[in-house]
C-alpha atoms as a PDB file:
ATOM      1  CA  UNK A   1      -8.988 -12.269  12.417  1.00  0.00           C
ATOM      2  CA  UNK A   2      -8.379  -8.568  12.710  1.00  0.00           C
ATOM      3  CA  UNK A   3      -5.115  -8.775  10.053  1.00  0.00           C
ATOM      4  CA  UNK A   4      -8.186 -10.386   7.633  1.00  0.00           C
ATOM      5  CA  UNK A   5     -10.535  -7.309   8.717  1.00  0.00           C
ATOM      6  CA  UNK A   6      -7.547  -4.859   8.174  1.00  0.00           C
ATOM      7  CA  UNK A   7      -6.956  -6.538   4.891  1.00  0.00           C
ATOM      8  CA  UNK A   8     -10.440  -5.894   3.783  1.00  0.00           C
ATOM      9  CA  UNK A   9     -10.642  -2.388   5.023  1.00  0.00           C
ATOM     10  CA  UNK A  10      -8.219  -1.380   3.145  1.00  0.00           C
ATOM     11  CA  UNK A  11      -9.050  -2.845   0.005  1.00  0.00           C
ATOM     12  CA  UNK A  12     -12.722  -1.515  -0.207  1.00  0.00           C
ATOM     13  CA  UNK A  13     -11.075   2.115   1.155  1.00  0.00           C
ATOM     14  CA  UNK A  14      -8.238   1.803  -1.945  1.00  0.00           C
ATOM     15  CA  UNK A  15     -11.183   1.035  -4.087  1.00  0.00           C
ATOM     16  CA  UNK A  16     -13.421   3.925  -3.332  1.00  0.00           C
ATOM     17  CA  UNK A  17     -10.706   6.383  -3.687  1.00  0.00           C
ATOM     18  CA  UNK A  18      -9.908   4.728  -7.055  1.00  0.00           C
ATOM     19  CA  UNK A  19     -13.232   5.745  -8.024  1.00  0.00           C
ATOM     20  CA  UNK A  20     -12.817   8.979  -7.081  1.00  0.00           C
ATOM     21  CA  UNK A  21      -9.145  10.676  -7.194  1.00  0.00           C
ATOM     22  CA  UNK A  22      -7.986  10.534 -10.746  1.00  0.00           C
ATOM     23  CA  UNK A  23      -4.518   8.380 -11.746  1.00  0.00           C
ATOM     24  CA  UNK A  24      -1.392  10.544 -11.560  1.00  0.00           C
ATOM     25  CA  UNK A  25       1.359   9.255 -13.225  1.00  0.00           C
ATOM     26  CA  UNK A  26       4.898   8.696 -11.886  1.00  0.00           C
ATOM     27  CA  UNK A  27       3.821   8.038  -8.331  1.00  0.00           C
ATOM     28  CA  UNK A  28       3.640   4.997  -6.461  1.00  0.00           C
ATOM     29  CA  UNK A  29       2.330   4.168  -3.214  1.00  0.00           C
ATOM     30  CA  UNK A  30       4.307   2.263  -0.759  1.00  0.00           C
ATOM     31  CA  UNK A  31       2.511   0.610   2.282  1.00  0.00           C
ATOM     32  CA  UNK A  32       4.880  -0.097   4.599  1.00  0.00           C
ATOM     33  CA  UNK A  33       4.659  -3.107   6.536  1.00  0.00           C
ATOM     34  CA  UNK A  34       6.431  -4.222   9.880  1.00  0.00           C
ATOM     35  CA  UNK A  35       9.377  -6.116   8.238  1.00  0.00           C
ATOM     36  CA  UNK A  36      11.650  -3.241   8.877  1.00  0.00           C
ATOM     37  CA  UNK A  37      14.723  -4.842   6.914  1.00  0.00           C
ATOM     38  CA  UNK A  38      17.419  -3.899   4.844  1.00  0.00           C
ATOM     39  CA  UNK A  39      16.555  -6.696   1.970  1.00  0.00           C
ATOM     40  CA  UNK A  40      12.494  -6.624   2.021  1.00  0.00           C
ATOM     41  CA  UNK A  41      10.998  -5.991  -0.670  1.00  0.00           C
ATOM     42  CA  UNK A  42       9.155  -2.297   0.674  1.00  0.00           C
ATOM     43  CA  UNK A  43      12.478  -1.014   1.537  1.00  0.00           C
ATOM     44  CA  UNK A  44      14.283  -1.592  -1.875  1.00  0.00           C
ATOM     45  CA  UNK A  45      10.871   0.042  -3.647  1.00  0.00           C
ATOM     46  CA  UNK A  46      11.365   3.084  -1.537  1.00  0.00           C
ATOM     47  CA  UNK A  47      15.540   3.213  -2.274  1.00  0.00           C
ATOM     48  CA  UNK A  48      14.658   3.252  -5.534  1.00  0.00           C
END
């Protein structure tokens, strides 16, 4: 139940600020999760 709440949180928080800070190109914003391995998917976004 809290992941769910954490879930929404977030998305209505990421939506506000998309409302208000303008787009800047060539960025990306990594969330990093718990899966702390070599192969997830988080980890090869960030190598690259």
């Amino acid at each position: 139940m809290k992941k769910i709440i954490g879930y929404h949180l977030f998305a209505l928080i990421y939506k506000i600020n998309s409302r208000l800070l303008p787009i800047k190109k060539n960025n990306v914003l990594c969330i990093m999760t718990h899966d702390e391995g070599e192969g997830s998917n988080v980890s090869l976004v960030v190598k690259a």
